[in-house]
C-alpha atoms as a PDB file:
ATOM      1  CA  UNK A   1       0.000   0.000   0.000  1.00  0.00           C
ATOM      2  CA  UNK A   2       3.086   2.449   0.637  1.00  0.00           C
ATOM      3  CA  UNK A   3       4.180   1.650  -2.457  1.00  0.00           C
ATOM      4  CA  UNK A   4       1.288   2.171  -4.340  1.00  0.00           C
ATOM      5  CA  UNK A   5       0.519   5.385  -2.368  1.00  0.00           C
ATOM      6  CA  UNK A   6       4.044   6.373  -3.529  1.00  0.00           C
ATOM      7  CA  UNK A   7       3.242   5.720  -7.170  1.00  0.00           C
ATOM      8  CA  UNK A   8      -0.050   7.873  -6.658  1.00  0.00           C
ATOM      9  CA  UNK A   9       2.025  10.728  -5.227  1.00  0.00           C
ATOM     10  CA  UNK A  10       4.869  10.669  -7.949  1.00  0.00           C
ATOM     11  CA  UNK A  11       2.818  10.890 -10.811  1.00  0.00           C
ATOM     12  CA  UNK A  12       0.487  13.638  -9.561  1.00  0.00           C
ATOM     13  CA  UNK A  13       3.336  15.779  -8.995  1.00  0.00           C
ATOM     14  CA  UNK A  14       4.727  14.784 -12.700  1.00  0.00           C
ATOM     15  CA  UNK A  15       1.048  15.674 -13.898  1.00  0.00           C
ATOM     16  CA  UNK A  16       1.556  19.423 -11.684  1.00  0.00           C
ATOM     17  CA  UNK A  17       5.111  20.008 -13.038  1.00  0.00           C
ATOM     18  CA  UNK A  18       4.161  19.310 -16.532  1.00  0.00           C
ATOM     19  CA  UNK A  19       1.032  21.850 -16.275  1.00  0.00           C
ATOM     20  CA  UNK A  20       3.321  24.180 -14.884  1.00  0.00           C
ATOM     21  CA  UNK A  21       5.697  23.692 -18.000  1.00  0.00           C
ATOM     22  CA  UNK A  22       2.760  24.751 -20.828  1.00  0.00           C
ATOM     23  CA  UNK A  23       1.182  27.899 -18.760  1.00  0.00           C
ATOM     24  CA  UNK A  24       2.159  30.867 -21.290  1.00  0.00           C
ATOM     25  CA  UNK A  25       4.501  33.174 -19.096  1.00  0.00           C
ATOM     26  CA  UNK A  26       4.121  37.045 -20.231  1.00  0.00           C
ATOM     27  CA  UNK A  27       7.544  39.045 -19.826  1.00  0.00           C
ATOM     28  CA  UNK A  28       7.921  43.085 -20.636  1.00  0.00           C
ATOM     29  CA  UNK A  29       9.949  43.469 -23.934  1.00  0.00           C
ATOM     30  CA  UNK A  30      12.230  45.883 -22.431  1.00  0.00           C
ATOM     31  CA  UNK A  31      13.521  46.997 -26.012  1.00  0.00           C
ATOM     32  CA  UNK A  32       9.617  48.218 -27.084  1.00  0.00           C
ATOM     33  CA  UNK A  33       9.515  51.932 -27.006  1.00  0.00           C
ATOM     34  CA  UNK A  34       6.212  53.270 -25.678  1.00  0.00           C
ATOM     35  CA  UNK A  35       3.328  54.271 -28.222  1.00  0.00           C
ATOM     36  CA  UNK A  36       3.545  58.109 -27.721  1.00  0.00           C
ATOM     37  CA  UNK A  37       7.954  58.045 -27.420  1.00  0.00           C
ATOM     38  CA  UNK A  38       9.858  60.618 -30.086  1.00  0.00           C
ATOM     39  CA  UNK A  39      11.319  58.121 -32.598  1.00  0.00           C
ATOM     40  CA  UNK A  40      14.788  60.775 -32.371  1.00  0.00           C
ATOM     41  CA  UNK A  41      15.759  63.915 -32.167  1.00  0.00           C
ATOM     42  CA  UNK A  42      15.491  66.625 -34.804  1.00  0.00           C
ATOM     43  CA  UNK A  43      17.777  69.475 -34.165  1.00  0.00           C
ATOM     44  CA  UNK A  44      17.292  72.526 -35.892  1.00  0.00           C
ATOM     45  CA  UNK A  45      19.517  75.696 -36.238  1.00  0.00           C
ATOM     46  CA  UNK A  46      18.340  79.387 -36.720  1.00  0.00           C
ATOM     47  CA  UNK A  47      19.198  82.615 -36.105  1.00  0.00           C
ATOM     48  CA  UNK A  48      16.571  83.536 -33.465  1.00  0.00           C
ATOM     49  CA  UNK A  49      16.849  87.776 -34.093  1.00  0.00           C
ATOM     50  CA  UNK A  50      14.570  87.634 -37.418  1.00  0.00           C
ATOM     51  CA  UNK A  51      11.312  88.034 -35.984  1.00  0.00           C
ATOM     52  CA  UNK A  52       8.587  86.841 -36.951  1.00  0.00           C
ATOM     53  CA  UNK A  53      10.002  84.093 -38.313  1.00  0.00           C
ATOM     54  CA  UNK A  54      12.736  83.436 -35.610  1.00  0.00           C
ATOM     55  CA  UNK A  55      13.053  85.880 -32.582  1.00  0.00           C
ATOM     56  CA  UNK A  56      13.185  84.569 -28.532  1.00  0.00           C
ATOM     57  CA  UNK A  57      10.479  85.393 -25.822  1.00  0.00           C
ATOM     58  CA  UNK A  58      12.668  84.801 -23.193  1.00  0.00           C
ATOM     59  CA  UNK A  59      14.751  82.103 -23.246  1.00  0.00           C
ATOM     60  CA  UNK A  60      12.312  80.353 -25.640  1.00  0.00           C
ATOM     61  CA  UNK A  61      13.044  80.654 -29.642  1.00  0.00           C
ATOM     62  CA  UNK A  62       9.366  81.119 -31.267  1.00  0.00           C
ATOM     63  CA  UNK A  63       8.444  82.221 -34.190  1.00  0.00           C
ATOM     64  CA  UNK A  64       6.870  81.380 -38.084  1.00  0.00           C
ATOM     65  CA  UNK A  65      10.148  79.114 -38.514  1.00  0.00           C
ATOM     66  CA  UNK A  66       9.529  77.577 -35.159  1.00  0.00           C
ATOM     67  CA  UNK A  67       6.276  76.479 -35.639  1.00  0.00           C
ATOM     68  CA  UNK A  68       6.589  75.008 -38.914  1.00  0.00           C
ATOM     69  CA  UNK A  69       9.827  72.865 -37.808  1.00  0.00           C
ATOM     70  CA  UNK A  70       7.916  71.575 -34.924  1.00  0.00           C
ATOM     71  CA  UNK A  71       4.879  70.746 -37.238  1.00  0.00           C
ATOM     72  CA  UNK A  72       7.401  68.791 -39.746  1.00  0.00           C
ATOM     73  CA  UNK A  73       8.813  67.038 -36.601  1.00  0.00           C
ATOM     74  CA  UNK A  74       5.795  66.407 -34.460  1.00  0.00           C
ATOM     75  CA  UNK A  75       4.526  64.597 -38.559  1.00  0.00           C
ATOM     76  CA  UNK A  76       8.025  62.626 -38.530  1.00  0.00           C
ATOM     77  CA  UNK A  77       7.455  61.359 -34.868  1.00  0.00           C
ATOM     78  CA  UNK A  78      10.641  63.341 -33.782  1.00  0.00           C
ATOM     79  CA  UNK A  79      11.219  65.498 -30.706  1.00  0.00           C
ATOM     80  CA  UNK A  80      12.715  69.095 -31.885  1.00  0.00           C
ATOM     81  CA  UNK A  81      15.502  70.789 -30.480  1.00  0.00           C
ATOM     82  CA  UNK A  82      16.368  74.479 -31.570  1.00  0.00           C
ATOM     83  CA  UNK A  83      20.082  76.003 -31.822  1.00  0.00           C
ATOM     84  CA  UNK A  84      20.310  79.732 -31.703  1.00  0.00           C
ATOM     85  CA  UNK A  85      23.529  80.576 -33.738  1.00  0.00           C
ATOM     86  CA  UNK A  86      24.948  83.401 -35.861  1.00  0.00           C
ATOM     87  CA  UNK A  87      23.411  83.458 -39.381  1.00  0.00           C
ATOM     88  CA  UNK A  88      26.745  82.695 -41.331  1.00  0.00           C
ATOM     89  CA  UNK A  89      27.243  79.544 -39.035  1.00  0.00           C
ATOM     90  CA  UNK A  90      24.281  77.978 -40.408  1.00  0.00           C
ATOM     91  CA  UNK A  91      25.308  76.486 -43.657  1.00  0.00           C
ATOM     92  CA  UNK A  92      28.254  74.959 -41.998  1.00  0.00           C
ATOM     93  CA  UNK A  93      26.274  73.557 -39.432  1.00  0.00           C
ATOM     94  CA  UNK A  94      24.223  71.466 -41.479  1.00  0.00           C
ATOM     95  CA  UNK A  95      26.771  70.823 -44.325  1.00  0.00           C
ATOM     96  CA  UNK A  96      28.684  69.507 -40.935  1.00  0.00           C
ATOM     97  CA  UNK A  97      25.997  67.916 -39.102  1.00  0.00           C
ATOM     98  CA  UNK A  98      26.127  69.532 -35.797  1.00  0.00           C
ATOM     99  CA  UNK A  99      22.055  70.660 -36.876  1.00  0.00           C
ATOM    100  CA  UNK A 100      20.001  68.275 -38.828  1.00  0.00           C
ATOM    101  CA  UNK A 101      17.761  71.368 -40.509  1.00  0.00           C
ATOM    102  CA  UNK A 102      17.961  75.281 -40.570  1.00  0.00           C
ATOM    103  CA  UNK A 103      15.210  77.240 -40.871  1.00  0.00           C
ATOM    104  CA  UNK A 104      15.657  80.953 -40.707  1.00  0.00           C
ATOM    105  CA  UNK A 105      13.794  82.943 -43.004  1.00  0.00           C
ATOM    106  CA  UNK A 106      17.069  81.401 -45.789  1.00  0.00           C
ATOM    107  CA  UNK A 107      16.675  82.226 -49.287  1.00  0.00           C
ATOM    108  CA  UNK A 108      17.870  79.489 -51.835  1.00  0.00           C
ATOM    109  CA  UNK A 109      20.667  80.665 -53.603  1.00  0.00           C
ATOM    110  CA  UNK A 110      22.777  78.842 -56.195  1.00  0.00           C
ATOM    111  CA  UNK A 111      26.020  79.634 -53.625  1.00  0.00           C
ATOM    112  CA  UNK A 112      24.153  77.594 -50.940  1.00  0.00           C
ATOM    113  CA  UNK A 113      23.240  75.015 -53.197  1.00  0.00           C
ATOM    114  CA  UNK A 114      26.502  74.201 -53.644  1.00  0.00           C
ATOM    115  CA  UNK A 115      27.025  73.229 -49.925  1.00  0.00           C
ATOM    116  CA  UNK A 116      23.620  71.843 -48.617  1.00  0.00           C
ATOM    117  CA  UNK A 117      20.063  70.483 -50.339  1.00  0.00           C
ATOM    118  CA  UNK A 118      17.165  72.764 -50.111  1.00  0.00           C
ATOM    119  CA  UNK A 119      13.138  71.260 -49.460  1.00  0.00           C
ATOM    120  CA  UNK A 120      10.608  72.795 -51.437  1.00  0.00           C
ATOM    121  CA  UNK A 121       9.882  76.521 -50.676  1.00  0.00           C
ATOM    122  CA  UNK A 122       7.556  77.330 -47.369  1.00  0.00           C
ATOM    123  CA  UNK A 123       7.501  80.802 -47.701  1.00  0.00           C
ATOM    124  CA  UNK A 124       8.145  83.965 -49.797  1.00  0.00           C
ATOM    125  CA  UNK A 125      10.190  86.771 -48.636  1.00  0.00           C
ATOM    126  CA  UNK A 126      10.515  90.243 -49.849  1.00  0.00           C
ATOM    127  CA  UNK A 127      14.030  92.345 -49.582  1.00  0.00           C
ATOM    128  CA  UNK A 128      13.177  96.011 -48.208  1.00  0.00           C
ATOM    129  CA  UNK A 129      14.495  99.234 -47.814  1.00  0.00           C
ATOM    130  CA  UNK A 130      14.391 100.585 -43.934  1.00  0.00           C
ATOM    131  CA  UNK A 131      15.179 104.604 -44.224  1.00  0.00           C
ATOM    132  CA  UNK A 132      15.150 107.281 -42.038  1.00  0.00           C
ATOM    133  CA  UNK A 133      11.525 108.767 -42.697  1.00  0.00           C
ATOM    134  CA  UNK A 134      12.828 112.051 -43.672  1.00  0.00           C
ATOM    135  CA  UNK A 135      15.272 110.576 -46.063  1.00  0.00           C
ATOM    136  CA  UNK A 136      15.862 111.799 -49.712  1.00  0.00           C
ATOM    137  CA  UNK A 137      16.049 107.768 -51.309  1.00  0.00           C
ATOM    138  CA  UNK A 138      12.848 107.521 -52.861  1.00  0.00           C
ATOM    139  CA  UNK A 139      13.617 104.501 -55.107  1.00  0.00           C
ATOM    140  CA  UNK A 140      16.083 101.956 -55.158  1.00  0.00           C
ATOM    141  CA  UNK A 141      18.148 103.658 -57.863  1.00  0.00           C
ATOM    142  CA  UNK A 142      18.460 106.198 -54.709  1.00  0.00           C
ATOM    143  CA  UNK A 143      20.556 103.560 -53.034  1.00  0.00           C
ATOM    144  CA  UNK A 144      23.945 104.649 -55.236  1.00  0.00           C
ATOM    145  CA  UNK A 145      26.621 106.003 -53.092  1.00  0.00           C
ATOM    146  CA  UNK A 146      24.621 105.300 -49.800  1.00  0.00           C
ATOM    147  CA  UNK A 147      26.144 103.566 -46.973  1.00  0.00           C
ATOM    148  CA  UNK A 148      23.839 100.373 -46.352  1.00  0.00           C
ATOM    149  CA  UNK A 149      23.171  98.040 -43.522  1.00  0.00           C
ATOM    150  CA  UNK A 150      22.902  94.506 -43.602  1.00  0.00           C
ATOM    151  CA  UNK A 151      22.700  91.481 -41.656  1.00  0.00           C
ATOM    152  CA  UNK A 152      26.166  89.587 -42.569  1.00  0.00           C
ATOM    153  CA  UNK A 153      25.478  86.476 -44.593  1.00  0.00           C
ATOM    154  CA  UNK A 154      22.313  87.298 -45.623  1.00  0.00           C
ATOM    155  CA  UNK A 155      20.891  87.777 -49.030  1.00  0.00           C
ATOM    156  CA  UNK A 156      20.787  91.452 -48.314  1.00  0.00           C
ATOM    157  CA  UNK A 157      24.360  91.450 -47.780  1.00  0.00           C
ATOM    158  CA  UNK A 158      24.853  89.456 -50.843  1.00  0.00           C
ATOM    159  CA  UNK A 159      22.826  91.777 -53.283  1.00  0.00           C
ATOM    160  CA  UNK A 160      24.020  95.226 -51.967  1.00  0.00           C
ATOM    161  CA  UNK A 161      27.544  94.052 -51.691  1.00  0.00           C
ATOM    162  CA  UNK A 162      27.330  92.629 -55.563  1.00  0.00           C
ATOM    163  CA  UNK A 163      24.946  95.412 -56.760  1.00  0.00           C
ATOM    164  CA  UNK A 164      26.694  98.329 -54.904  1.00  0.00           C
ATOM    165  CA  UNK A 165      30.571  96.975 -53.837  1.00  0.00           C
ATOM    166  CA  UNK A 166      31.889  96.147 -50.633  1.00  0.00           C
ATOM    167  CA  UNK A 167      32.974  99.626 -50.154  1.00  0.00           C
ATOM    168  CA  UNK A 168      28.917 100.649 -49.562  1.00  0.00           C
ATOM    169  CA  UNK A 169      28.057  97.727 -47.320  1.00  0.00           C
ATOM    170  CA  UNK A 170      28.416  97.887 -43.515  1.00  0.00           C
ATOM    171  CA  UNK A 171      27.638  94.549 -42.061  1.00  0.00           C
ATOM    172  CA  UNK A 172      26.035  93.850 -38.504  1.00  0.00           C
ATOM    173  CA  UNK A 173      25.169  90.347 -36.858  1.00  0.00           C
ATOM    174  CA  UNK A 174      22.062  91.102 -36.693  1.00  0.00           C
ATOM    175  CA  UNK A 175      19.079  93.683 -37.982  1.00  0.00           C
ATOM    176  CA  UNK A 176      18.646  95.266 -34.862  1.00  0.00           C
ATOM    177  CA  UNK A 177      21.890  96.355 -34.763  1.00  0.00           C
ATOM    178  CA  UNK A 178      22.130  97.441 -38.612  1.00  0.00           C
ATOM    179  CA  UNK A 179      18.970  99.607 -37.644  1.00  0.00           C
ATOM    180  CA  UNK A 180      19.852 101.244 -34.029  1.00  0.00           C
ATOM    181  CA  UNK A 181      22.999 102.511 -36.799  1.00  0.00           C
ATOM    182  CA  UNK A 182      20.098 103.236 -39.061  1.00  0.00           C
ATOM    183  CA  UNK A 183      19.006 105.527 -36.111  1.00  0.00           C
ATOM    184  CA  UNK A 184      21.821 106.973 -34.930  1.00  0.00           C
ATOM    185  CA  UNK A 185      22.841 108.049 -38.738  1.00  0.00           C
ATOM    186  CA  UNK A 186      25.826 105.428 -39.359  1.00  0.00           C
ATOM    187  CA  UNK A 187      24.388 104.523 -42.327  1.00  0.00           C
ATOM    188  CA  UNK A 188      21.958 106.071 -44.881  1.00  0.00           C
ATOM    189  CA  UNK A 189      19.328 102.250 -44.907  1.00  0.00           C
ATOM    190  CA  UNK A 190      18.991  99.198 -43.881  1.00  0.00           C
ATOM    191  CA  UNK A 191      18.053  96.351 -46.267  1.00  0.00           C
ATOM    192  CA  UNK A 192      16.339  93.428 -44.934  1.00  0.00           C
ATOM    193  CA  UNK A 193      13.694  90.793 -45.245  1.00  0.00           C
ATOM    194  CA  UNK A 194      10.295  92.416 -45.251  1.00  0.00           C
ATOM    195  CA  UNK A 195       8.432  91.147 -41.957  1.00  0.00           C
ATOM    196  CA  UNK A 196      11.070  91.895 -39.974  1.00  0.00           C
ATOM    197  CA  UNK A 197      11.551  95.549 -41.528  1.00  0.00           C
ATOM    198  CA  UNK A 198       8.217  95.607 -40.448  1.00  0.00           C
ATOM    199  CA  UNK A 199       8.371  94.754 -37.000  1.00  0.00           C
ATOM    200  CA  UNK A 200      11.673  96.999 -36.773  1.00  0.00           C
ATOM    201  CA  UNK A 201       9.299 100.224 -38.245  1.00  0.00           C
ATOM    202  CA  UNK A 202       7.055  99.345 -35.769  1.00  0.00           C
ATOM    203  CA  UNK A 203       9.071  99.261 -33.030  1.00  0.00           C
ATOM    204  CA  UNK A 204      11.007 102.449 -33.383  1.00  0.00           C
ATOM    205  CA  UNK A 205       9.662 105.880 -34.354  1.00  0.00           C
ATOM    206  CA  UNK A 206      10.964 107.781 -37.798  1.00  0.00           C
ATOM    207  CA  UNK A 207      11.575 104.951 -40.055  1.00  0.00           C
ATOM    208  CA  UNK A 208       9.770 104.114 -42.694  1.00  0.00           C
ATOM    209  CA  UNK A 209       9.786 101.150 -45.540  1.00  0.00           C
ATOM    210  CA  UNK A 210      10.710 102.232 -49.285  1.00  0.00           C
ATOM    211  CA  UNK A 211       7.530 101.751 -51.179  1.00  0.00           C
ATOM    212  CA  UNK A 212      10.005  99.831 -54.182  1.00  0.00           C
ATOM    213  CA  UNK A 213      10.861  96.173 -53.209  1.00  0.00           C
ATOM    214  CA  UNK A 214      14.581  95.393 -53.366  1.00  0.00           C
ATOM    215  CA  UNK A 215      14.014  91.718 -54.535  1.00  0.00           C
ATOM    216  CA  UNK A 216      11.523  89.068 -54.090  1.00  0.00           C
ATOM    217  CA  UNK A 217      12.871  85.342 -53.044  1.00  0.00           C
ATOM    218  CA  UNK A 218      11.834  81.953 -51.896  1.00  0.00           C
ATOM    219  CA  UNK A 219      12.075  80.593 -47.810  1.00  0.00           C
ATOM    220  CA  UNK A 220      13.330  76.841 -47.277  1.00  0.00           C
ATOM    221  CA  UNK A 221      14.709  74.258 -44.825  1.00  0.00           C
ATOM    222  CA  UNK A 222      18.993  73.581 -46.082  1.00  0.00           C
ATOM    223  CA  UNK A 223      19.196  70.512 -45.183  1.00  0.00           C
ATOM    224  CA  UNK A 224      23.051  68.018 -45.815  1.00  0.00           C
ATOM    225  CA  UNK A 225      23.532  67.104 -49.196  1.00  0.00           C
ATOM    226  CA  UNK A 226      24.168  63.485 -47.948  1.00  0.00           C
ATOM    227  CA  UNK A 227      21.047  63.330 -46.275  1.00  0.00           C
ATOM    228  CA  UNK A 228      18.094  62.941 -49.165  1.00  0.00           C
ATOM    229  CA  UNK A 229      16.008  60.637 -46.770  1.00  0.00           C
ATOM    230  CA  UNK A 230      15.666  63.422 -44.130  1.00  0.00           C
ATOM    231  CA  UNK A 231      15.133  65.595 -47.846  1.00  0.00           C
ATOM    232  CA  UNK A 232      12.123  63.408 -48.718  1.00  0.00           C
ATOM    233  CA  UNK A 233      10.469  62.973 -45.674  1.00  0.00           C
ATOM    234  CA  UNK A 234      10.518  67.023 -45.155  1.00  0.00           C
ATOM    235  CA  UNK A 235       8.913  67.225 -48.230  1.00  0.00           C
ATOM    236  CA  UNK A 236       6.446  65.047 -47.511  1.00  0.00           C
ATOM    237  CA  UNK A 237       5.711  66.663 -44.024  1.00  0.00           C
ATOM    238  CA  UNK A 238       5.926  69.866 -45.882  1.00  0.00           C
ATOM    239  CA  UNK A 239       3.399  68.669 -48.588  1.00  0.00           C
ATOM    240  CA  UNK A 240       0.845  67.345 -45.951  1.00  0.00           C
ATOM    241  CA  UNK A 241       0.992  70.918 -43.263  1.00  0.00           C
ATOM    242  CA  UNK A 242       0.282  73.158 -46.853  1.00  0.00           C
ATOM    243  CA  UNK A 243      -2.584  70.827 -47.870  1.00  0.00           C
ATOM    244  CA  UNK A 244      -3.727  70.872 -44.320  1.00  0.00           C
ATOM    245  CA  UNK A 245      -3.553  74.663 -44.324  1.00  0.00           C
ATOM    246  CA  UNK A 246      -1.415  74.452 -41.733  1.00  0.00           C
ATOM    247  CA  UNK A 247       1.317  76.283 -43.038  1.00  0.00           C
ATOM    248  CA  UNK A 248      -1.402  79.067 -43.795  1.00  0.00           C
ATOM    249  CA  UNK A 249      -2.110  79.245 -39.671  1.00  0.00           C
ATOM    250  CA  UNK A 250       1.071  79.622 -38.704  1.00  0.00           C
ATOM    251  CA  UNK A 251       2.149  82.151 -40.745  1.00  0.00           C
ATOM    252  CA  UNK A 252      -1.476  84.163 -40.310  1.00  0.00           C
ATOM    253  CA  UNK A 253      -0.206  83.832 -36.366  1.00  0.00           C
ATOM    254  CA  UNK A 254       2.315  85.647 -36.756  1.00  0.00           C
ATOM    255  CA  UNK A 255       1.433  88.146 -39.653  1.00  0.00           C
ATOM    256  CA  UNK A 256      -1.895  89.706 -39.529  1.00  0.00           C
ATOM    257  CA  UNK A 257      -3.561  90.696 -42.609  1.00  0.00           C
ATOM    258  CA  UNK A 258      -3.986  94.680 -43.077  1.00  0.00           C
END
């Protein structure tokens, strides 16, 4: 009977061990990334003194340029970091991959072309004339043997310096300063992009806008040569915010209609 009692015992705990074996066991994948996690990082480099595409309230960069790069990354899945730097540092940057984009109001040129890729335009952007509002230039042709102010590296440096010579070009690292000059009668204009002559105007009595525009150019994101995936999938982030209209809100955010 102790045998047999035994036997019982032995295979009821083989019968428990093997039941054990075939119950499904559920363990965390630890390399899954949760639903709502950034798949990277998309760093972006500006010039955060252009307003209103790129200016700071604060410590925070904001701006037309701002919104749209976190709209193209937020469509990507990508978390975005800004980089404020000096305008003629941004080519370099991205040709050199310390930023993966730039986005600062940048007009495609074939000089830049040479160094980085440019997406599809987001914008147009107007070169104007900032003068003193009792000043004699009427019209561009006015602008011969003037002393002008310019951002340095911007297509308003590279137009008056080419149109007019080196010799009639003063260069600042940034509008603000080219205007307070403007103001304290340094120089006889300013050229710059037109939204931010605007806000400039705005902001500081006795200046006025030249009624002629200086030139009229297209915005986009310079993006590595080397990188034509990042390219494509811009575009097609790019594509999908303007047939949203979402491209259409930011900008109307940030520049009322008159």
């Amino acid at each position: 009977m102790k045998k047999f009692l035994a036997l019982i015992l032995a295979l009821t705990m083989v019968f428990a061990l093997a039941a054990c074996g075939t119950a499904p066991v559920e363990t965390p994948d630890a390399g899954a990334p949760e639903a709502d996690a950034p798949a990277g990082k998309l760093v972006m480099g500006t010039n955060a003194a252009f307003p209103p595409y790129e200016f700071k309230e604060g410590e925070t960069i904001v701006g037309i340029d701002a919104d749209i790069a976190a709209a193209i990354a937020a469509k990507l899945g990508m978390e975005l970091e800004i980089k404020d730097m000096a305008f003629e540092s941004l080519i370099p940057a991205v040709a050199g991959g310390s930023v993966d984009i730039v986005l600062a109001g940048m007009t495609v040129t074939d000089e830049r072309k040479e160094s980085v890729n440019f997406s599809e335009s987001y914008a147009t952007g107007i070169q104007s004339v900032i003068i003193a509002a009792d000043s004699a230039i009427a019209t561009i042709d006015d602008l011969t043997g003037k002393v002008i102010g310019v951002q340095t590296g911007t297509t308003g440096d590279i137009y008056c310096s080419g149109d007019y010579g080196e010799e009639a070009v003063k260069r600042y690292d940034n509008g603000a300063l080219a205007v307070q000059a403007l103001l304290n009668g340094q120089i006889d204009c300013v050229v710059i992009d037109n939204q931010p002559a605007q806000a400039f105007v705005a902001a500081n009595e006795g200046l006025k806008i030249l009624d002629t525009e200086y030139a009229v150019e297209d915005y986009a994101i310079a993006i590595a040569k080397e990188d034509t995936e990042l390219l494509a999938n811009v575009n097609a982030a790019l594509a999908e915010l303007k047939a949203e209209g979402k491209i259409d809100e930011i900008v109307s955010k940030y520049i009322k209609a008159e």
